[in-house]
Protein backbone atom coordinates (compact mmCIF):
# COMPACT_ATOMS: atom_id res chain seq x y z
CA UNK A 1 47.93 -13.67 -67.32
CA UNK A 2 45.81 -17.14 -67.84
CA UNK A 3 43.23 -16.53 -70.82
CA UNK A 4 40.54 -19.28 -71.00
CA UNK A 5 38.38 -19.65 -74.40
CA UNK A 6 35.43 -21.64 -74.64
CA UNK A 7 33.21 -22.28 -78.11
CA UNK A 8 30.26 -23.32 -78.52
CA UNK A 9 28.94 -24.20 -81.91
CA UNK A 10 25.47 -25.74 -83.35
CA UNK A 11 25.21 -25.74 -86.95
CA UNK A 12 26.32 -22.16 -88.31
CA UNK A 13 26.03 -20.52 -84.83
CA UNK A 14 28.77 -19.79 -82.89
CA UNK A 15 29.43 -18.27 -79.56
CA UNK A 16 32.78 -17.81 -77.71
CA UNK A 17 33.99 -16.04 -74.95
CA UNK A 18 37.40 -15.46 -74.15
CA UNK A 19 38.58 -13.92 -70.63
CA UNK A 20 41.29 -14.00 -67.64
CA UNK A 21 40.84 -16.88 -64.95
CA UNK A 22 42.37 -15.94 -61.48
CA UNK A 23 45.80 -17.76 -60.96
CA UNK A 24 47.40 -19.02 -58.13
CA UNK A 25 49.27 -16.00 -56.12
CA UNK A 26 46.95 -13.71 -57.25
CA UNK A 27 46.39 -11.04 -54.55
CA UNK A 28 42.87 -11.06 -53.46
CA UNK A 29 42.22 -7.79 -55.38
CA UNK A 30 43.29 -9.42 -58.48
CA UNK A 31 41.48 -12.39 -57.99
CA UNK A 32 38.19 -10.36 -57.34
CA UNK A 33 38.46 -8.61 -60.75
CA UNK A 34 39.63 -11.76 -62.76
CA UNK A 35 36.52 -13.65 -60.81
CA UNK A 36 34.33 -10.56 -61.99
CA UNK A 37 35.29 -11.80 -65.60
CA UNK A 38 34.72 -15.10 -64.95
CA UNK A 39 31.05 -14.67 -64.15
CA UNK A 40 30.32 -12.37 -66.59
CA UNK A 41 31.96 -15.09 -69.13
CA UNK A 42 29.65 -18.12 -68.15
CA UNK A 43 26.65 -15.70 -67.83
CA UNK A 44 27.35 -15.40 -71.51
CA UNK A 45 27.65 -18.55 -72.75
CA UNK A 46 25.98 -21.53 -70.75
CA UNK A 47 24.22 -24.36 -72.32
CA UNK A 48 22.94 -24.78 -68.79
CA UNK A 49 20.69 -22.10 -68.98
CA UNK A 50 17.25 -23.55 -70.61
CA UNK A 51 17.12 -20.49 -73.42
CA UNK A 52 20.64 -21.19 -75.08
CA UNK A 53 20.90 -24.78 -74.92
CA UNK A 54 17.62 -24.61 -76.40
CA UNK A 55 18.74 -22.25 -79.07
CA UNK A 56 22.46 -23.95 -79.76
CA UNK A 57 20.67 -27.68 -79.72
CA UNK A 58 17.91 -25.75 -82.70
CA UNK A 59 20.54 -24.54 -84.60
CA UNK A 60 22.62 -27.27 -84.64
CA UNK A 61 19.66 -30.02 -86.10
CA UNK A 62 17.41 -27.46 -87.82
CA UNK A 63 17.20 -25.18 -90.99
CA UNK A 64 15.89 -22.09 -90.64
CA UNK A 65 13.00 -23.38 -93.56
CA UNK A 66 12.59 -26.14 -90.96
CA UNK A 67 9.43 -25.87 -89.60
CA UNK A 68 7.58 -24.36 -86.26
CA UNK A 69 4.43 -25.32 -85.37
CA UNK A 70 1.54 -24.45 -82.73
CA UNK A 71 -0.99 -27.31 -81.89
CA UNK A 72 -4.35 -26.37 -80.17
CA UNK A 73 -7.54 -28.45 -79.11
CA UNK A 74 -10.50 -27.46 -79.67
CA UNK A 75 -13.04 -27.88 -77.18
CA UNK A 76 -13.78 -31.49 -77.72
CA UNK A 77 -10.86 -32.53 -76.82
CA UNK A 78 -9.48 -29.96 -74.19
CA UNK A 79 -7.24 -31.79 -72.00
CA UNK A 80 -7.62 -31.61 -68.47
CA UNK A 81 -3.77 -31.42 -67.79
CA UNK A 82 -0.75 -31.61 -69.03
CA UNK A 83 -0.12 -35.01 -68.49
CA UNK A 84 -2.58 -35.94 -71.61
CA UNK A 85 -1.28 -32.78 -73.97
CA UNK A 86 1.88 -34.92 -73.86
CA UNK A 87 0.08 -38.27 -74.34
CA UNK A 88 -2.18 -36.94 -77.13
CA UNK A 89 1.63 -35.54 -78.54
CA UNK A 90 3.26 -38.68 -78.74
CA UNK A 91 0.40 -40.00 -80.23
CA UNK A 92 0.51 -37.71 -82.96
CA UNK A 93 4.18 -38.12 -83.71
CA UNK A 94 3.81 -41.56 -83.80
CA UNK A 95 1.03 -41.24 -86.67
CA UNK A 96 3.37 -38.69 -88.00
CA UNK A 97 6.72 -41.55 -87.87
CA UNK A 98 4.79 -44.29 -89.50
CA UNK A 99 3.32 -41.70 -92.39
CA UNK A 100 7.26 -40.54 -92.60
CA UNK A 101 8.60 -43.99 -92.49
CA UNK A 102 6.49 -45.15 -95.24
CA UNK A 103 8.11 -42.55 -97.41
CA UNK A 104 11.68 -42.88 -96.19
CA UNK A 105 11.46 -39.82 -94.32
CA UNK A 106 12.73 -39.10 -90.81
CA UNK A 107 11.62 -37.39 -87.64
CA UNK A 108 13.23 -34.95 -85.88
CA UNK A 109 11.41 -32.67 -83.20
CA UNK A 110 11.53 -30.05 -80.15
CA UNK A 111 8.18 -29.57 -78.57
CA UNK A 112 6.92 -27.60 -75.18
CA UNK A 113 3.80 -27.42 -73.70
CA UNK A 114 2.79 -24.12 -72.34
CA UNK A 115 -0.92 -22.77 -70.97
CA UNK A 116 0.01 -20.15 -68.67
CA UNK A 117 -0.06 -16.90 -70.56
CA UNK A 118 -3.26 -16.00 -72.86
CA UNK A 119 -6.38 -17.23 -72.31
CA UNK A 120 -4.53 -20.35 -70.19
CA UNK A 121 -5.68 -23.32 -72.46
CA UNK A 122 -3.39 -26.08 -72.73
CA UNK A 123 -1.20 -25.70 -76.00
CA UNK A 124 1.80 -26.97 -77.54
CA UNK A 125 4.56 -25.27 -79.30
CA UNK A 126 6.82 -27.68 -81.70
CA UNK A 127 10.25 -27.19 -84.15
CA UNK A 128 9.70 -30.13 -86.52
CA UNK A 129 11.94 -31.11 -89.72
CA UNK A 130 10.77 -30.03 -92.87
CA UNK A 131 10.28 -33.07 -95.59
CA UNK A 132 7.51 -32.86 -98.36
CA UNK A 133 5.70 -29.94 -100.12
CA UNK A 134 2.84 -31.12 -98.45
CA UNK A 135 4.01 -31.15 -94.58
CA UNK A 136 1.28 -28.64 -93.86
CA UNK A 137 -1.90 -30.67 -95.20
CA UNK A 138 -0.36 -34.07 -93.70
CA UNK A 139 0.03 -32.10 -90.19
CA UNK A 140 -3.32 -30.76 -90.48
CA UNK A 141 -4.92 -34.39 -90.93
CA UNK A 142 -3.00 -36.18 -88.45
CA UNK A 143 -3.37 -33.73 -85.14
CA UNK A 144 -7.07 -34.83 -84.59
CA UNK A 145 -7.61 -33.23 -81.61
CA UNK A 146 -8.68 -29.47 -83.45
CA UNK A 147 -8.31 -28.10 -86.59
CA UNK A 148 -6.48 -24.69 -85.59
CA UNK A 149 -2.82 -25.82 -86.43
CA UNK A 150 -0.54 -22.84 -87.26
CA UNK A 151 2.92 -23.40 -89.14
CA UNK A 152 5.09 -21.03 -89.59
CA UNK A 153 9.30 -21.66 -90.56
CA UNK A 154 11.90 -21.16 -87.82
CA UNK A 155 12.60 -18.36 -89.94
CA UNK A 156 16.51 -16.20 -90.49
CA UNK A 157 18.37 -13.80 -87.59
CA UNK A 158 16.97 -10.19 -87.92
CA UNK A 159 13.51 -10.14 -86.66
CA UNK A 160 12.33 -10.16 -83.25
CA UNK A 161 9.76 -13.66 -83.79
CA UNK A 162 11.59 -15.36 -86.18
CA UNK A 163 15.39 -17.31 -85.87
CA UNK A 164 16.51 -19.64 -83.48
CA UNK A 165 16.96 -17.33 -80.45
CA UNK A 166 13.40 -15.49 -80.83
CA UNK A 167 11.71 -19.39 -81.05
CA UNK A 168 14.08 -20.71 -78.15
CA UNK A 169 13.32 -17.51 -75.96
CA UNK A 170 9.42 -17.52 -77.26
CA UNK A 171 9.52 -21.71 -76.25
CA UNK A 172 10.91 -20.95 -72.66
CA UNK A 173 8.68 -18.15 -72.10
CA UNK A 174 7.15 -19.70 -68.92
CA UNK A 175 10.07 -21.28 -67.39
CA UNK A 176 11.59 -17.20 -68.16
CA UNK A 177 8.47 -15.92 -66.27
CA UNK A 178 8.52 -18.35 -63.25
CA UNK A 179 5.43 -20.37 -64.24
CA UNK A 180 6.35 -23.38 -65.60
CA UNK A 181 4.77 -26.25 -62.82
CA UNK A 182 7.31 -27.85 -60.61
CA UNK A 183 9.10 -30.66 -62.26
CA UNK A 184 8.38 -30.23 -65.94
CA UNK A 185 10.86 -29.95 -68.50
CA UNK A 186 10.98 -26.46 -70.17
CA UNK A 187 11.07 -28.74 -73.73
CA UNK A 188 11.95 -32.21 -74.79
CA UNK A 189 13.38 -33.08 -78.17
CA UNK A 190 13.06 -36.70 -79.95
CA UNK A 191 16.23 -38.59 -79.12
CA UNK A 192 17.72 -38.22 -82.58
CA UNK A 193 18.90 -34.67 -82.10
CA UNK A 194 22.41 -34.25 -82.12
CA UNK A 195 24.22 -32.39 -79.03
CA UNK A 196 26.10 -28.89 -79.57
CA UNK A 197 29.83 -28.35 -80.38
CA UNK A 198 31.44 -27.39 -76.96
CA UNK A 199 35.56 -26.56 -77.14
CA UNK A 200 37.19 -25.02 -74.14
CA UNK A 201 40.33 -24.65 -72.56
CA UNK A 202 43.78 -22.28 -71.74
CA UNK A 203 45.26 -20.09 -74.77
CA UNK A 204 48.06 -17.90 -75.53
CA UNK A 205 47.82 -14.40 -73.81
CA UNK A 206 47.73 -12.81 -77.34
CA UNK A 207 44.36 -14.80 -78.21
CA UNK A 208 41.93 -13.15 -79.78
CA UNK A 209 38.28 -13.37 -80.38
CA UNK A 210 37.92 -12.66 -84.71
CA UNK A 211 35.18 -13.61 -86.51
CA UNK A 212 35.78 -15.52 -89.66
CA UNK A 213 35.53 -14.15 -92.61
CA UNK A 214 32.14 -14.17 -94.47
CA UNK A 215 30.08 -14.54 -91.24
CA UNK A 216 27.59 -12.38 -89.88
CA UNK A 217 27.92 -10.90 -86.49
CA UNK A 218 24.99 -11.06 -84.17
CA UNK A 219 25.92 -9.77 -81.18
CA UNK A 220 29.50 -8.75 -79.14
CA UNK A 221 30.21 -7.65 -76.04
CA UNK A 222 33.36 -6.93 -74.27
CA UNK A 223 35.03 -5.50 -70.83
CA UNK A 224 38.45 -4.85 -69.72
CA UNK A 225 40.50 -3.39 -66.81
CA UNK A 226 44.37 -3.44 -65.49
CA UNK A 227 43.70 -7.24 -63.83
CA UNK A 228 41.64 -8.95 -66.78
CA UNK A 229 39.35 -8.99 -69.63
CA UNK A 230 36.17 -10.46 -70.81
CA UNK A 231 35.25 -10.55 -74.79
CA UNK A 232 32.24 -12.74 -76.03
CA UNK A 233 30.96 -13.07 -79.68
CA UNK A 234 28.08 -14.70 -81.43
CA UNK A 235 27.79 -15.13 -85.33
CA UNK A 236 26.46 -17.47 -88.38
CA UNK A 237 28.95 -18.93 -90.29
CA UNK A 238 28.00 -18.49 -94.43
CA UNK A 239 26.18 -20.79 -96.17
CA UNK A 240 28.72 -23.89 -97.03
CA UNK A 241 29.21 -23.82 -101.38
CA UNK A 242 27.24 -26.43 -102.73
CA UNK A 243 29.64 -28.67 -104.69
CA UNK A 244 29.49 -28.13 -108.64
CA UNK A 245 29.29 -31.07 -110.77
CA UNK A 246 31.68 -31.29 -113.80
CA UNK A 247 30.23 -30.96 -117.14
CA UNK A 248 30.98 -33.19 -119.72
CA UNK A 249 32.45 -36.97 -120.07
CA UNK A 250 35.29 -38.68 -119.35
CA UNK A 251 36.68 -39.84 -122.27
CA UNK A 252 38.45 -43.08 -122.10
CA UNK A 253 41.54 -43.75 -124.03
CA UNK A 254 42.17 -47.41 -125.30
CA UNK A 255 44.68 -49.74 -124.30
C-alpha cells in the first residue's frame, strides 16, 4: 500500500496530509476508494486554492503583532474604480517606503481591494509589517485620501476575526462569494514576501501523522477503510527560545 505525505509549512503553521495513492494493478474498486482519498487529501491542503495560499504565504512573513489595516476614502476622493484604489495604493506605499527607508526600516505587505459587500464603496484591506511605536500616527498621515484608517494586529488562533486563517478567509471574502470582477487578483503582496515550505513525496506504510511536541493543534481530520486512508493535520509550532546571553566576563589568562 503506497502512502504519499505532503507538508506544507509557513512560519509556525503547519499542515500535512498523509493518505494511499492508487497503484498500478489495482482493481478498479480499489483504485476508486484510494482515488476517493486522494481528493479528499488535496481538498485539504492546496496552496492553489486563493484562501490557504493566502493564509500559509501570511504566516510564513508575518507576526501575529504584525499589523492589519483597512483604508477608506472619504468622499473627496472616492475613486471611480478599482483601477485608481490600486494607483492611489501604490502611491501610498511608496510614501510609506521612502518614510521607512529613511529609518532603515523595510516594507513588507498583502493588500486586496474589495467593494462588493456593505454599502459597496471602494475599500482596501492590507497585512503590513509592524516597525515603530508610532506605525499608527505615520499611517494615518500618509493615506491622504480620508481620515477613517482602522488598524487592528493580525491577531493569535482562537477567535473567529483574528489569526491568519480568519484575515486570509475575511481578505478573499469576494472571490469566496463569486464577486470578485473578472480578471482581478483576489490579493497581491510586495515582491519581498517569501514563498511557503512545500515537502511531498512516497513514505513507509507505517508513516504516521504526530504532531510535535509543544505545538498546538488546530484542526485534524481523518478517514479510513479496507483499500486506503486519508489523515490531515494543522498546528503552530511553539514559540522558538530566545537565546540567553552569558553573564559575566571572560577572563583572560596571560601568556
Amino acid at each position: 500500500m503506497a502512502k504519499y505525505k505532503r507538508t506544507v509549512r509557513g512560519g509556525r503553521l503547519v499542515a500535512s496530509v498523509l493518505y494511499t495513492r492508487p497503484e498500478a494493478g489495482d482493481s478498479e474498486r480499489v483504485r476508486a476508494a484510494k482515488s476517493r482519498a486522494t481528493t479528499k487529501a488535496r481538498a485539504a491542503l492546496n496552496l492553489k486554492q486563493t484562501r490557504q495560499n493566502l493564509e500559509f504565504t501570511m504566516a510564513e512573513n508575518f507576526r501575529p503583532s504584525d499589523l492589519f489595516i483597512t483604508l477608506t476614502f472619504d468622499k473627496a476622493h472616492n475613486p471611480k474604480d478599482r483601477k485608481e484604489v490600486i494607483a492611489a495604493f501604490r502611491k501610498f506605499i511608496r510614501a510609506l517606503r521612502k518614510h521607512r527607508r529613511a529609518r532603515g526600516e523595510d516594507v513588507k505587505y498583502i493588500y486586496t481591494v474589495e467593494g462588493k459587500h456593505g454599502d459597496k464603496r471602494l475599500h482596501i484591506h492590507l497585512v503590513l509589517n509592524a516597525t515603530a511605536e508610532d506605525d499608527l500616527e505615520v499611517i494615518k498621515s500618509l493615506w491622504v485620501y480620508g481620515e477613517q484608517v482602522d488598524i487592528d494586529t493580525i491577531g493569535e488562533y482562537g477567535t473567529e476575526s483574528t489569526g491568519y486563517a480568519a484575515r486570509s478567509r475575511y481578505m478573499t471574502k469576494e472571490r469566496q462569494d463569486g464577486n470578485l470582477p473578472v480578471g482581478a487578483k483576489s490579493w497581491t503582496g510586495s515582491r519581498n514576501l517569501k514563498k511557503p515550505k512545500v515537502e511531498h513525496g512516497f513514505v513507509n506504510d507505517n508513516e504516521q501523522l504526530l504532531p510535535p511536541v509543544g505545538c498546538y493543534v488546530l484542526e485534524r481530520r481523518e478517514e479510513t477503510n479496507e483499500f486506503g486512508s486519508f489523515f490531515y493535520i494543522k498546528y503552530l509550532l511553539p514559540e522558538p527560545r530566545k537565546r540567553s546571553r552569558r553573564k559575566g566576563k571572560r577572563k583572560h589568562g596571560k601568556e
